[in-house]
Every structure is written in C-alpha cells, then in structure tokens.
PDB file of N, CA and C in Angstrom:
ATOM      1  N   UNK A   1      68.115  37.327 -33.071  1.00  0.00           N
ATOM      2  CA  UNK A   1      68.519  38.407 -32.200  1.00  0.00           C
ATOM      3  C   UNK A   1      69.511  37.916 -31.148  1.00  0.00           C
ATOM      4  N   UNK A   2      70.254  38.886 -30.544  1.00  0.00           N
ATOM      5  CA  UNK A   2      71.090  38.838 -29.472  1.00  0.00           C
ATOM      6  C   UNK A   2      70.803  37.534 -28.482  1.00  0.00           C
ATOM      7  N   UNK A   3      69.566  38.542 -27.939  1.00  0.00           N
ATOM      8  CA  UNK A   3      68.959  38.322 -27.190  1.00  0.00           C
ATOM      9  C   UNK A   3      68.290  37.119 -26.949  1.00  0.00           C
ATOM     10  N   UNK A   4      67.877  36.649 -27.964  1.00  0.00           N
ATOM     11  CA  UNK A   4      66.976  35.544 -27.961  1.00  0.00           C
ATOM     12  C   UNK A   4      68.106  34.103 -28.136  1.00  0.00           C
ATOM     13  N   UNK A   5      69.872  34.740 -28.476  1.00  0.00           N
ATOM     14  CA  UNK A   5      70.545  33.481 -28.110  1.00  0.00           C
ATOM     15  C   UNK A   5      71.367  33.155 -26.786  1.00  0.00           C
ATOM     16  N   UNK A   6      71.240  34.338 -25.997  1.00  0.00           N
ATOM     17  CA  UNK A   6      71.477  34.551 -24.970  1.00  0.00           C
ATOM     18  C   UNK A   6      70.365  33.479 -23.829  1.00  0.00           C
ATOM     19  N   UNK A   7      69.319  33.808 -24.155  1.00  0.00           N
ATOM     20  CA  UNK A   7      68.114  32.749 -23.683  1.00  0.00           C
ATOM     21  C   UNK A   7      68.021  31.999 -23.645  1.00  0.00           C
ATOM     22  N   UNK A   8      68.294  31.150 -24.877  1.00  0.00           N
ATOM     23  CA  UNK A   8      68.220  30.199 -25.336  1.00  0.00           C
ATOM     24  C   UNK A   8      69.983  29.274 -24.676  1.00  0.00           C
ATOM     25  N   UNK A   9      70.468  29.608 -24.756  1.00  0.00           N
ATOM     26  CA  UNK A   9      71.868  29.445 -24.143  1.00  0.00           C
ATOM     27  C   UNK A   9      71.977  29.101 -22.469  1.00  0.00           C
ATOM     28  N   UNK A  10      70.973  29.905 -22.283  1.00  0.00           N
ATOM     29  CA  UNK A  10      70.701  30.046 -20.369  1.00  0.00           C
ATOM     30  C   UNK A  10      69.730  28.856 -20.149  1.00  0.00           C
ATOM     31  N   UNK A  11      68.832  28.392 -20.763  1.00  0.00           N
ATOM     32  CA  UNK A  11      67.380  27.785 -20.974  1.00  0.00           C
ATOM     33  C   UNK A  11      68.603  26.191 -21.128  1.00  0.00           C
ATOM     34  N   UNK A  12      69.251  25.885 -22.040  1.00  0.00           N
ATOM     35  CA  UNK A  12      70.010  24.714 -22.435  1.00  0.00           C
ATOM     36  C   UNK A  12      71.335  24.407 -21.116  1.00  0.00           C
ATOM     37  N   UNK A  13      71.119  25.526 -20.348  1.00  0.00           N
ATOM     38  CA  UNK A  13      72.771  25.591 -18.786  1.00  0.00           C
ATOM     39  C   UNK A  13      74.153  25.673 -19.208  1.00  0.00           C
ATOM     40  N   UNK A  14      74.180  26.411 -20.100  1.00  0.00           N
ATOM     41  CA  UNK A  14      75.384  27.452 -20.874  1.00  0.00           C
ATOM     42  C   UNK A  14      75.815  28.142 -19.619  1.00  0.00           C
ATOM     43  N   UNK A  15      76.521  28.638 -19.769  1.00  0.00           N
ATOM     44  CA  UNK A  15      77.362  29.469 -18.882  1.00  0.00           C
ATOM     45  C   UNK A  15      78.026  30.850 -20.129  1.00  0.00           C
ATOM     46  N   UNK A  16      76.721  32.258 -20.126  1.00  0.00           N
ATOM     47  CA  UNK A  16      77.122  33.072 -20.898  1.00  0.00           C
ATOM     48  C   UNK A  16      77.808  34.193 -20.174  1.00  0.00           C
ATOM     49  N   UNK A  17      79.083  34.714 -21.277  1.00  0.00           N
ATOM     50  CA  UNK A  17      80.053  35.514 -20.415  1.00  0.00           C
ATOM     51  C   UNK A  17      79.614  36.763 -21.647  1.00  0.00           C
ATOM     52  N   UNK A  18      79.351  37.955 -21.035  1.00  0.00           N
ATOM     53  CA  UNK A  18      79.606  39.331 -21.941  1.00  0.00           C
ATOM     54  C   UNK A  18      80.720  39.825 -21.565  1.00  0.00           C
ATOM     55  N   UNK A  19      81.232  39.997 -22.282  1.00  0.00           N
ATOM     56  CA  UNK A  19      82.758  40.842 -21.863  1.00  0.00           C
ATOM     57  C   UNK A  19      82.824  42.227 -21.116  1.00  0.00           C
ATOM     58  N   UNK A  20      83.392  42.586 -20.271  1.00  0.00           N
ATOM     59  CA  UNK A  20      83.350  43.448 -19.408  1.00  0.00           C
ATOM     60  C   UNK A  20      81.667  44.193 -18.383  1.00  0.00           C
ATOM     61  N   UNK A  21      80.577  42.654 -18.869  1.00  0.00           N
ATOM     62  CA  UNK A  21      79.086  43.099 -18.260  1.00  0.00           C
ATOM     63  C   UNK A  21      79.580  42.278 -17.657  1.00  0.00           C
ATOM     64  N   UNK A  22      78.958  40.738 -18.139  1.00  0.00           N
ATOM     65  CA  UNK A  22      78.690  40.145 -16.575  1.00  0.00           C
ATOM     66  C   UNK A  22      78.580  38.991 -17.495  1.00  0.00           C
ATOM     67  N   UNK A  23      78.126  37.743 -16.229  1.00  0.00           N
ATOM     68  CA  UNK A  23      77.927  36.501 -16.491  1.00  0.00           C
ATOM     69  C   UNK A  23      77.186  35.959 -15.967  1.00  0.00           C
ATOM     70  N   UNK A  24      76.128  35.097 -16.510  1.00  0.00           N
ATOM     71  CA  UNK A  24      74.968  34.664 -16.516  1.00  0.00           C
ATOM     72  C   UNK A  24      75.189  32.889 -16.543  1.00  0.00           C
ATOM     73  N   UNK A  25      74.778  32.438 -15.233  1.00  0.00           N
ATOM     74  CA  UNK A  25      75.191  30.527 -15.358  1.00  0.00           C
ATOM     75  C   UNK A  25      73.883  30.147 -14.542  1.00  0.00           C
ATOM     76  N   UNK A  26      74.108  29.148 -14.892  1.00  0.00           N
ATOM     77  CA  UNK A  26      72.261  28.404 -14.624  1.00  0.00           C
ATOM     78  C   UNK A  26      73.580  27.089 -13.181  1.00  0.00           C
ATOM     79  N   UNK A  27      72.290  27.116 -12.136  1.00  0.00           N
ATOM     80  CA  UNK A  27      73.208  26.302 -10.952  1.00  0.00           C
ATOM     81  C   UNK A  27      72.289  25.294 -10.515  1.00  0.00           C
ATOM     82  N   UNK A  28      72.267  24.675 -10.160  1.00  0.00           N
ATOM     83  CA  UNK A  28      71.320  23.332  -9.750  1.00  0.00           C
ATOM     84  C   UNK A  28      71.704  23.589  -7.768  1.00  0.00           C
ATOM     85  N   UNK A  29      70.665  23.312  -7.985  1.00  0.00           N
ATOM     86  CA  UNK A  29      70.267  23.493  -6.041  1.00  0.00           C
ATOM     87  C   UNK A  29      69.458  22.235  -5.562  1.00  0.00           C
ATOM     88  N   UNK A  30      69.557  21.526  -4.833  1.00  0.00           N
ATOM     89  CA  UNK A  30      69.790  20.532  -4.176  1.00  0.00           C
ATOM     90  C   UNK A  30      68.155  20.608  -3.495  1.00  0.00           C
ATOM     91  N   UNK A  31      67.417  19.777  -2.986  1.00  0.00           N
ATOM     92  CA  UNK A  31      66.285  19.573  -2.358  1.00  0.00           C
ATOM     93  C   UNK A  31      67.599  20.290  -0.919  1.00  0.00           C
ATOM     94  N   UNK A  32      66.354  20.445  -0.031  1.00  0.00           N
ATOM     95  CA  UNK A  32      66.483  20.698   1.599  1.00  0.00           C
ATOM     96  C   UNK A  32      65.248  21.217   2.103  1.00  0.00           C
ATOM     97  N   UNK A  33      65.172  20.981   3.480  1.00  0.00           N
ATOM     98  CA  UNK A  33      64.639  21.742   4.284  1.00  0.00           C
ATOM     99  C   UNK A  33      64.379  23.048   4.792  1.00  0.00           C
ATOM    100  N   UNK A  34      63.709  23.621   4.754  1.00  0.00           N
ATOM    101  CA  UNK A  34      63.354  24.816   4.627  1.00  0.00           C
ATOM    102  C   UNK A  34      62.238  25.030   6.148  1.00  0.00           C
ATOM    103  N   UNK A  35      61.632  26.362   6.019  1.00  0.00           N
ATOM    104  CA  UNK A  35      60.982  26.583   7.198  1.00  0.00           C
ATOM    105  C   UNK A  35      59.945  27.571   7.044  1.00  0.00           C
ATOM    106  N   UNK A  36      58.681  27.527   7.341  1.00  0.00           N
ATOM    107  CA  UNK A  36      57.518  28.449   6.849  1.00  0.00           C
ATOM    108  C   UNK A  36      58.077  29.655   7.863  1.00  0.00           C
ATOM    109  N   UNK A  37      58.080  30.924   7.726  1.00  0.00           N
ATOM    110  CA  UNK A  37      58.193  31.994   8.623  1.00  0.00           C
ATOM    111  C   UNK A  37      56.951  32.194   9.673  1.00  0.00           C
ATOM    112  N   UNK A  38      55.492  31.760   8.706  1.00  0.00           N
ATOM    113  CA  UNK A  38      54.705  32.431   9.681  1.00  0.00           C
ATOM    114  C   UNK A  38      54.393  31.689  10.200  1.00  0.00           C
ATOM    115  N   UNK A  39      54.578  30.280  10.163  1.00  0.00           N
ATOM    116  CA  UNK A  39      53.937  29.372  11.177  1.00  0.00           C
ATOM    117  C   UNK A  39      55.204  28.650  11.752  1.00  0.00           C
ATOM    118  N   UNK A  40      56.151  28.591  11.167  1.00  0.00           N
ATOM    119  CA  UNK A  40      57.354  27.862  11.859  1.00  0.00           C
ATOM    120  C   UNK A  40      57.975  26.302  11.313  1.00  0.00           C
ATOM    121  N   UNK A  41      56.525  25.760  10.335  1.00  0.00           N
ATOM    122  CA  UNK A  41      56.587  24.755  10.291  1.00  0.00           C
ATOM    123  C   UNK A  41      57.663  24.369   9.473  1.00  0.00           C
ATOM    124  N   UNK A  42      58.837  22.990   9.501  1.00  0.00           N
ATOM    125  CA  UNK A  42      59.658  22.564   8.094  1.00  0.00           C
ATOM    126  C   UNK A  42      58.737  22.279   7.138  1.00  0.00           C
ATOM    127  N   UNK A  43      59.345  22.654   6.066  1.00  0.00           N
ATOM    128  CA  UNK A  43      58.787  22.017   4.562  1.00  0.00           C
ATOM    129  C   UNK A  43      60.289  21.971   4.030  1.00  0.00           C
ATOM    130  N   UNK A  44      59.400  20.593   2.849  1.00  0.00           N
ATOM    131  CA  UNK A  44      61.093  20.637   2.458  1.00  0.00           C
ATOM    132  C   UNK A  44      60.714  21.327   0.854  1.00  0.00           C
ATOM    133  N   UNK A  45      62.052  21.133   0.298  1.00  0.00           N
ATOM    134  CA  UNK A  45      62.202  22.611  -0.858  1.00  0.00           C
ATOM    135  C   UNK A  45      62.508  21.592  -2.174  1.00  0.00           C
ATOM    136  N   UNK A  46      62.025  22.036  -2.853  1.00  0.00           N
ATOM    137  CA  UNK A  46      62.185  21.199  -4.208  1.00  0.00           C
ATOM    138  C   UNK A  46      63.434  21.312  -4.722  1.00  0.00           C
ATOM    139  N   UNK A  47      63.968  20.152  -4.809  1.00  0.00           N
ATOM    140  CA  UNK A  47      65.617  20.774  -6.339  1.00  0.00           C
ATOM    141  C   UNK A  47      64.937  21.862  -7.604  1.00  0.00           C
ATOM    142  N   UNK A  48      66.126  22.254  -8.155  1.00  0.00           N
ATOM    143  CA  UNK A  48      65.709  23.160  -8.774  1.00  0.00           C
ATOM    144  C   UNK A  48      66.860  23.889  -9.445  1.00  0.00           C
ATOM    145  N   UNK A  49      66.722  24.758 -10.775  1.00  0.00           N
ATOM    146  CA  UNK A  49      67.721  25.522 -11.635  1.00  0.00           C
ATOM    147  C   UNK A  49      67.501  27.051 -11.103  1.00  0.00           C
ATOM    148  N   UNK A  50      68.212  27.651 -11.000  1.00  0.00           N
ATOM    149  CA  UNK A  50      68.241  29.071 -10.848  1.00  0.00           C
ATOM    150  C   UNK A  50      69.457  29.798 -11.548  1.00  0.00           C
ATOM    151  N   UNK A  51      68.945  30.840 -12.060  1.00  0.00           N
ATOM    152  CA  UNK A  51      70.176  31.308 -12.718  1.00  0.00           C
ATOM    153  C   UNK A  51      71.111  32.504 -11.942  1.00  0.00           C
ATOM    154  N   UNK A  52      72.578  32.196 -11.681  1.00  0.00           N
ATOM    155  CA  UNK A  52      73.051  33.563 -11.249  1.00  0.00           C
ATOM    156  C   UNK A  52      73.396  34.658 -12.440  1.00  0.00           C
ATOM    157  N   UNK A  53      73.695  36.054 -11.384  1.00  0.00           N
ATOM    158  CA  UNK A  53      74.261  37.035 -12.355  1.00  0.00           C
ATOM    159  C   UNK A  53      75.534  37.847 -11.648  1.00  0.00           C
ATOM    160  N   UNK A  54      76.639  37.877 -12.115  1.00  0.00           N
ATOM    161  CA  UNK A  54      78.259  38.284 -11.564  1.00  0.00           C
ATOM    162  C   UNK A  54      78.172  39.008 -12.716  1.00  0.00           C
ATOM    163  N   UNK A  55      78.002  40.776 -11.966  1.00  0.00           N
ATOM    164  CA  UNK A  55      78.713  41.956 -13.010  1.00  0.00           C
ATOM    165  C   UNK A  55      80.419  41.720 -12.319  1.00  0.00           C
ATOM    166  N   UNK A  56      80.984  41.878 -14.129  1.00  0.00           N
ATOM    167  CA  UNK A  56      81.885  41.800 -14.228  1.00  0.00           C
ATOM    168  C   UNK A  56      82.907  43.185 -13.710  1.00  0.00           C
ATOM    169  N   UNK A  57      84.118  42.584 -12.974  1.00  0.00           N
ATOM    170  CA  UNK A  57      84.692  44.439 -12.661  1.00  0.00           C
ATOM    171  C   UNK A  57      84.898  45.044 -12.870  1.00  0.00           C
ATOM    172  N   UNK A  58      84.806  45.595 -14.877  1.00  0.00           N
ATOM    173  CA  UNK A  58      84.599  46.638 -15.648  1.00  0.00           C
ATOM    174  C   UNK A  58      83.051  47.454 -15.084  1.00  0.00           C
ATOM    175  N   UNK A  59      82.083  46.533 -14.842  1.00  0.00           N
ATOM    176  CA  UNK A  59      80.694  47.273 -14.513  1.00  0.00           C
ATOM    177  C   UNK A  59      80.646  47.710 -13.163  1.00  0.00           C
ATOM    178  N   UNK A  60      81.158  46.957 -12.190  1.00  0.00           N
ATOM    179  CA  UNK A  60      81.160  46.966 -11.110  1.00  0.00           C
ATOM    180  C   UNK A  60      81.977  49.105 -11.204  1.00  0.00           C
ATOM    181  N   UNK A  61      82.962  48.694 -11.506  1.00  0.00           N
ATOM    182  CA  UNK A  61      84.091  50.058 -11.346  1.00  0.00           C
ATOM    183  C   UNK A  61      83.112  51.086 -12.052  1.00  0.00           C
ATOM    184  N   UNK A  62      82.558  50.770 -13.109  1.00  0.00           N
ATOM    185  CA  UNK A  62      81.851  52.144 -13.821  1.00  0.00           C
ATOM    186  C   UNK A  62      80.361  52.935 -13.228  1.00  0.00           C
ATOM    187  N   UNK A  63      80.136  51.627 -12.672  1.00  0.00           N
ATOM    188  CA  UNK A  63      78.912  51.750 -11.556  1.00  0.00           C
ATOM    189  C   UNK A  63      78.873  52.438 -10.354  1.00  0.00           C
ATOM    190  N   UNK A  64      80.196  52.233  -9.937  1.00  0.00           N
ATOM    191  CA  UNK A  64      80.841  53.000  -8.454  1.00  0.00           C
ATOM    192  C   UNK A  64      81.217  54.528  -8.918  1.00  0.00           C
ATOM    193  N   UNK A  65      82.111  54.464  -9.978  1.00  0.00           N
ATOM    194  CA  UNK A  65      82.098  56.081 -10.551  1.00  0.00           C
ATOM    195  C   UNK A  65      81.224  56.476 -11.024  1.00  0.00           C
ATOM    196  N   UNK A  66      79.945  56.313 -11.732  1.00  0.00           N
ATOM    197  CA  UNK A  66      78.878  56.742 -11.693  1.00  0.00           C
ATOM    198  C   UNK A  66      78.172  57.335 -10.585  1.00  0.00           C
ATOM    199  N   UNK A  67      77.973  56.526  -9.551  1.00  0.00           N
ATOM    200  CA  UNK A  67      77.691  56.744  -8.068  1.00  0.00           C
ATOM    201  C   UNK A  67      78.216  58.190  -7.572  1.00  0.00           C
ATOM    202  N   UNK A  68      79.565  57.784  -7.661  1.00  0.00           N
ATOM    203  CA  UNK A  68      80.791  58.739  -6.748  1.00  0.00           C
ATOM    204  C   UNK A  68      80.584  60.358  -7.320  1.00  0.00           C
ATOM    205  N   UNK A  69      80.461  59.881  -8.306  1.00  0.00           N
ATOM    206  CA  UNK A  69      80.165  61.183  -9.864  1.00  0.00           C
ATOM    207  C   UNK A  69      79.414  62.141  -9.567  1.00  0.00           C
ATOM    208  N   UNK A  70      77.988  61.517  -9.526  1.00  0.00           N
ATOM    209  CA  UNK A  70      76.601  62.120  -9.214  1.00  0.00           C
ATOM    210  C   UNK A  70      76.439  62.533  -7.559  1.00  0.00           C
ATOM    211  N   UNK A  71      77.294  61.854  -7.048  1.00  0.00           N
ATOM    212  CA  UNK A  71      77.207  62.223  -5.636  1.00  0.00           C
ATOM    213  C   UNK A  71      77.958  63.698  -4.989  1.00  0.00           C
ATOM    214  N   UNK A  72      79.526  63.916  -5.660  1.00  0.00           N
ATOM    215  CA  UNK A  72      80.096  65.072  -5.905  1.00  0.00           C
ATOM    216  C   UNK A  72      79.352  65.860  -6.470  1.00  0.00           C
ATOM    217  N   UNK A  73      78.574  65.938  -7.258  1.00  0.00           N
ATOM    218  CA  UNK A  73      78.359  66.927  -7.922  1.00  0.00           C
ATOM    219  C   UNK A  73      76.834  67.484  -7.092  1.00  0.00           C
ATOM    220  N   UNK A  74      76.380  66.338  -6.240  1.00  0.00           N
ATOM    221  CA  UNK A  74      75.090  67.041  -5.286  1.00  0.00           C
ATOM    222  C   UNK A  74      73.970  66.387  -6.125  1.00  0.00           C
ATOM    223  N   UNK A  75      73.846  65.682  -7.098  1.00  0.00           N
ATOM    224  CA  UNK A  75      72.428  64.970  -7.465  1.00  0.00           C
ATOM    225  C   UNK A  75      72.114  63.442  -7.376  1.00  0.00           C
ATOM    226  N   UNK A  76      72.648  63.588  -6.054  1.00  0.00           N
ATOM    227  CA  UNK A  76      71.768  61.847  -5.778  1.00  0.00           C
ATOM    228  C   UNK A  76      70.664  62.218  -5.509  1.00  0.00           C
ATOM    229  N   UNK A  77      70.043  60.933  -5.655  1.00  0.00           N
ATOM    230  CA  UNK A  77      68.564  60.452  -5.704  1.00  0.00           C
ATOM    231  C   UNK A  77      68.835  59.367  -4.650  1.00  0.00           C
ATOM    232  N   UNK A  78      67.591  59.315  -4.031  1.00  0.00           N
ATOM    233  CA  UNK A  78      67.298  58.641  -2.831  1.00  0.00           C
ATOM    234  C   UNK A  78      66.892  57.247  -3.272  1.00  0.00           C
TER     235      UNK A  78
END
C-alpha cells in the first residue's frame, strides 16, 4: 500500500514530498534544557526524532478558498 511506504520511508528519515500536499521529513533535535511549568524546576530533554509536516502552496491556497468559500456563502462553523 501507499501508505505503508510512506511509513516506512518516514520510520528509515526519508524526506517524503507529495506533490502539491505536503512534505513529511523526520529532524533530529538536540538534548537541552527544558523547564517543569508547575514546579519551575530545569530538566533536561532527551535528543530525539520528530517528524515535520509543510502543506505545500497548492493546499495551503485550496484551503484558504475553501475557508473564504464557505464563509461568503454564511456556513461557517465555529
């Protein structure tokens, strides 16, 4: 499936591009210091993979006229 090489692609730190969706890249983040909110205290933060996601400005634009669309016409939703 699609899908399951898309995963698998993200899982290995591919950098997958869909054409006019978006793009999906795996980023490495660095140990640091960090800070508990409720008590104040530092802790520090583990390195670590996280994946971003950048809709591409075909989605971005169809997303906004979608918006703009439904909004002229009086059926937004809250």
């Amino acid at each position: 499936m699609v899908i399951d090489e898309v995963c698998g692609a993200i899982v290995r730190g591919d950098s997958v591009k869909l054409s006019s969706f978006a793009t999906f890249q795996v980023r490495e983040k660095k140990e640091r210091i960090g800070r508990n909110p409720k008590t104040g205290e530092e802790v520090p933060i583990s390195p670590r993979r996280v994946m971003t996601f950048k809709a591409s400005n075909v989605l971005k634009s169809r997303v906004l006229k979608g918006h703009t669309t439904r909004k002229v016409k009086g059926k937004t939703k809250p």
